[in-house]
Protein backbone atom coordinates (compact mmCIF):
# COMPACT_ATOMS: atom_id res chain seq x y z
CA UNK A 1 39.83 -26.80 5.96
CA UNK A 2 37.94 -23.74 3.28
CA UNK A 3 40.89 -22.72 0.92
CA UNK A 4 40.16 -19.69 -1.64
CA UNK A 5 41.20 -19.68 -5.76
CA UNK A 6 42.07 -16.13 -7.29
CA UNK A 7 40.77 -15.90 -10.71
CA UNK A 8 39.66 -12.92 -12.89
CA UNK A 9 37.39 -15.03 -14.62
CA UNK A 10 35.81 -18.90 -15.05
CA UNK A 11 34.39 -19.62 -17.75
CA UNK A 12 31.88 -23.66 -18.77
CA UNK A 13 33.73 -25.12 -21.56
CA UNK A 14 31.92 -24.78 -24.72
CA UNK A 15 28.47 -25.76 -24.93
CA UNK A 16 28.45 -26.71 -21.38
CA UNK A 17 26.88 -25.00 -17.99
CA UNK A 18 28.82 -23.59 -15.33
CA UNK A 19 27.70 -25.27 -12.11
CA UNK A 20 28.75 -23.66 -8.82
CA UNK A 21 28.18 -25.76 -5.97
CA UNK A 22 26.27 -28.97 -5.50
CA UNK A 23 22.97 -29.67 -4.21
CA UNK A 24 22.61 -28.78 -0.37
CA UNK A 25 25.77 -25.82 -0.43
CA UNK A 26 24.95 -22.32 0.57
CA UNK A 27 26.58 -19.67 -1.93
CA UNK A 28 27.49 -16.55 0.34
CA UNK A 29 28.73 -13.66 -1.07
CA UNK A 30 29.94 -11.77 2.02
CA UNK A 31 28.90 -8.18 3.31
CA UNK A 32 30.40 -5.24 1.41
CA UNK A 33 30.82 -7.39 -1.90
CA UNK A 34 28.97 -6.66 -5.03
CA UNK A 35 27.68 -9.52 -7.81
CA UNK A 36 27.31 -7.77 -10.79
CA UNK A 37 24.94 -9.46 -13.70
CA UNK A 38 25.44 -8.59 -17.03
CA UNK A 39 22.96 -6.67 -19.29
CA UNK A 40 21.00 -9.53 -21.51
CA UNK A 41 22.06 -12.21 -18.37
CA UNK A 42 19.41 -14.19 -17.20
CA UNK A 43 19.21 -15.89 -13.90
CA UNK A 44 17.58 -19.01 -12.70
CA UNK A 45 16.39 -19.53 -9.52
CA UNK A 46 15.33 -23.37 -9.16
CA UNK A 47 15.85 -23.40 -5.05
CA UNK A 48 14.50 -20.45 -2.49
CA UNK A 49 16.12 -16.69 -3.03
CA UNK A 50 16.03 -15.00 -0.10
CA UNK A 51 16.89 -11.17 0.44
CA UNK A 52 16.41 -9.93 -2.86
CA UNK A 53 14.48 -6.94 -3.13
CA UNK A 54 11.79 -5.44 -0.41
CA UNK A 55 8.92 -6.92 1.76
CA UNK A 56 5.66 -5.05 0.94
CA UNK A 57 4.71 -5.26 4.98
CA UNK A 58 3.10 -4.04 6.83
CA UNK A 59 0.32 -4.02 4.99
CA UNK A 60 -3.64 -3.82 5.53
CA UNK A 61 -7.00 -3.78 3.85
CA UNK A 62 -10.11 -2.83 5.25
CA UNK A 63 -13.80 -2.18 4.13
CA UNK A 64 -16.92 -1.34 5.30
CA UNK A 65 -19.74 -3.76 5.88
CA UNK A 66 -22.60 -1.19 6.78
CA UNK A 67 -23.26 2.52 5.12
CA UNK A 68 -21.95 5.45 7.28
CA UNK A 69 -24.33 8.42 7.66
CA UNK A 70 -22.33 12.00 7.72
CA UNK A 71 -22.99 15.38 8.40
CA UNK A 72 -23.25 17.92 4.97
CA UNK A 73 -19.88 19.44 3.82
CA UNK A 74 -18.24 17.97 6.91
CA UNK A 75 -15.06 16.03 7.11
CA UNK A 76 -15.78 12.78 9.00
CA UNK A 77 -12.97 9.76 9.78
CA UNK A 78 -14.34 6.64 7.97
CA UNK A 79 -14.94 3.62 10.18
CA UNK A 80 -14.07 0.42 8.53
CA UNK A 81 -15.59 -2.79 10.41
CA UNK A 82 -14.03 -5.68 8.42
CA UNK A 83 -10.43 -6.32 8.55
CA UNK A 84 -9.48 -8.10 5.42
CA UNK A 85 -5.73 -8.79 6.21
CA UNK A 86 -3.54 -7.01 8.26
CA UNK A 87 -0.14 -8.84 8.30
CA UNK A 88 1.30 -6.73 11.13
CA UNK A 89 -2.13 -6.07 13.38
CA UNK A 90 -1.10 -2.36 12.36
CA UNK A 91 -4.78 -1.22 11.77
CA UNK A 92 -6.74 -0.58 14.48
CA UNK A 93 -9.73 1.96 15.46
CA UNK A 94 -9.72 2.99 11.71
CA UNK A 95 -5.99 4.00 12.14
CA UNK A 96 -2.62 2.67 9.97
CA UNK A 97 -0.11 2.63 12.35
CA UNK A 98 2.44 1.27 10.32
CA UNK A 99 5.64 1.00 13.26
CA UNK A 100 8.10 1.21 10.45
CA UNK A 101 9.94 4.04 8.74
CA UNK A 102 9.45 4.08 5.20
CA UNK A 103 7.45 4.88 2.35
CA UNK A 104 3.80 3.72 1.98
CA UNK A 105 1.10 3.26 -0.95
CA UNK A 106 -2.33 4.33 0.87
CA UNK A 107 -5.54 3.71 -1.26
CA UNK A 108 -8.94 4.42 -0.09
CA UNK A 109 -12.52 4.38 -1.93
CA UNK A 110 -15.88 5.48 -1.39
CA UNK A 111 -19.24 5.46 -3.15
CA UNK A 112 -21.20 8.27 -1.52
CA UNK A 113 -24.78 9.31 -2.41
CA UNK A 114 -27.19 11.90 -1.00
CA UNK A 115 -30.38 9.66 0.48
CA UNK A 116 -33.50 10.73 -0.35
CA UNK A 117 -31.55 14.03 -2.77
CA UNK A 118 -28.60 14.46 -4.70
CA UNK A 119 -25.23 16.01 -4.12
CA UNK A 120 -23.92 19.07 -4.67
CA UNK A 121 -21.19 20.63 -6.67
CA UNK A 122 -18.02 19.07 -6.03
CA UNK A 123 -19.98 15.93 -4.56
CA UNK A 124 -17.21 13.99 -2.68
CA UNK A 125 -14.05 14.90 -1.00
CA UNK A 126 -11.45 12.69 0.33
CA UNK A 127 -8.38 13.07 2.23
CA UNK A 128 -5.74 11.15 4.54
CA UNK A 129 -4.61 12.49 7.90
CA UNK A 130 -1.09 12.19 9.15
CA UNK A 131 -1.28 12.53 12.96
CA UNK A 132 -4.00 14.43 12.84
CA UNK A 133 -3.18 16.62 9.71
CA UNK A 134 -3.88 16.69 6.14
CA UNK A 135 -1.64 14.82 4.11
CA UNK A 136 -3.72 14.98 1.18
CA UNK A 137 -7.17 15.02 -0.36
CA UNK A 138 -8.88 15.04 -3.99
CA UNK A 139 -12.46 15.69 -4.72
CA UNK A 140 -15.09 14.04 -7.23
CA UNK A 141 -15.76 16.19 -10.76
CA UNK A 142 -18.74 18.18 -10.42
CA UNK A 143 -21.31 16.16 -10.17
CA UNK A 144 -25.26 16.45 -10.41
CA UNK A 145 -26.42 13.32 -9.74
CA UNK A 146 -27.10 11.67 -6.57
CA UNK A 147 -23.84 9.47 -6.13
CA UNK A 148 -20.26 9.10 -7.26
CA UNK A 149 -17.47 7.03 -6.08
CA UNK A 150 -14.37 8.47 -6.02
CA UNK A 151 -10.90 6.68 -5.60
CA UNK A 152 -7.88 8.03 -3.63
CA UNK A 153 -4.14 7.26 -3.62
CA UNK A 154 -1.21 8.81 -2.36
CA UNK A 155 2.87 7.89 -1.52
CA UNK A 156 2.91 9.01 2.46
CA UNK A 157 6.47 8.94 4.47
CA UNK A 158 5.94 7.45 7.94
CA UNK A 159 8.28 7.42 11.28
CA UNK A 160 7.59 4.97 13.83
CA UNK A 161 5.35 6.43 15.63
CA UNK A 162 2.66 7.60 12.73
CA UNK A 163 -0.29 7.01 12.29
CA UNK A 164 -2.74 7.47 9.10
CA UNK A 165 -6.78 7.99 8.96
CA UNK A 166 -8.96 8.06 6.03
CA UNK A 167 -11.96 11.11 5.63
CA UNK A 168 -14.63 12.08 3.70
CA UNK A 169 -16.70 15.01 2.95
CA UNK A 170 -19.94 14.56 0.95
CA UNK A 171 -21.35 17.55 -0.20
CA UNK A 172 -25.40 17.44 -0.77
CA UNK A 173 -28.05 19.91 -2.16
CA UNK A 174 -31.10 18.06 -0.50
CA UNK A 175 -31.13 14.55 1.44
CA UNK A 176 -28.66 12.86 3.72
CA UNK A 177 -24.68 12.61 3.15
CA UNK A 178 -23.98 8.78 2.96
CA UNK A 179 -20.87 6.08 2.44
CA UNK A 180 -22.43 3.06 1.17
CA UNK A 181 -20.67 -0.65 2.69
CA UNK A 182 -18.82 -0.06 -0.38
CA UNK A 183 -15.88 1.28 0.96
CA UNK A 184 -12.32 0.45 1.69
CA UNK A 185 -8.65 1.46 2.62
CA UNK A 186 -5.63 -0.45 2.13
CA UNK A 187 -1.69 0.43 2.51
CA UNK A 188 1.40 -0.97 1.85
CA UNK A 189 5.22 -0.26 2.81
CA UNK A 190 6.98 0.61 -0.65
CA UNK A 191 10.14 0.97 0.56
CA UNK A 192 12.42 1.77 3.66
């Protein structure tokens, strides 16, 4: 038969830990109930904690294995051929389709170069799509040599039912728009 104590407070005697439980008890503190810890408290967790904070997934990382020709000053989808994990099989056909709402980290990096020239002006652009659309893009410093990576991150909102792409646009004065096989995109659920 369970049988509750009221108390405002219980304190170890002095010099002594407070144990709560013994080994093989579950502690539950029920729905609607707060457990405040004090500023300067320190907890130890010597079992399993469970619940506490968010799961990162879905999540994915992909990356090239060969170099992707382009067309000049053109936005093209990149096409990744190596999954490195994908903990919810969320990336597919060089789409995130993450299935959750929430917030998402998306990263993706390329190391372009004009073959057989050099690029032009701004160089490299990249951007993310969301459905389709621009979500968001940077582009390389002006640049006169023949290649430049740039890296691009961004904090994207997704429903259900989005889905995310990764582009570039490689902008060259004289030879052939390339991605090397050194590229890769990679995204992770912040929060919900």
């Amino acid at each position: 038969m369970a049988s509750t104590i009221f108390v405002d407070k219980v304190d170890p005697q002095s010099g002594t830990a407070l144990e709560i439980g013994s080994s093989g008890d579950t502690m539950t503190v029920p729905s609607g109930a707060t457990l405040a810890i004090a500023s300067g408290a320190t907890i130890t967790n010597s079992g399993t904690a469970t619940g506490f904070g968010e799961t990162n997934t879905p999540a994915f990382m992909v990356k090239k294995n060969d170099s992707q020709t382009v067309s000049d000053a053109t936005w093209t989808t990149l096409t990744f051929e190596t999954e490195v994990f994908d903990t919810d099989n969320t990336f597919a056909s060089n789409k995130f389709t993450p299935g959750v709402t929430g917030k998402y980290l998306l990263c993706v990096f390329v190391y372009a170069y004009a073959d057989g020239g050099s690029l032009e002006g701004t160089g490299i652009g990249l951007k993310f799509l969301k459905n389709g659309s621009t979500e968001g893009y940077t582009y390389s410093p002006s640049t006169t040599s023949n290649q430049t990576g740039v890296l691009f991150s961004r904090v994207v909102e997704s429903d259900t039912d989005d889905y995310f792409e990764a582009q570039v646009n490689i902008n060259v004065a004289s030879g052939t728009p390339t991605a090397n096989d050194q590229a890769f995109f990679y995204g992770y659920k912040l929060i919900t």
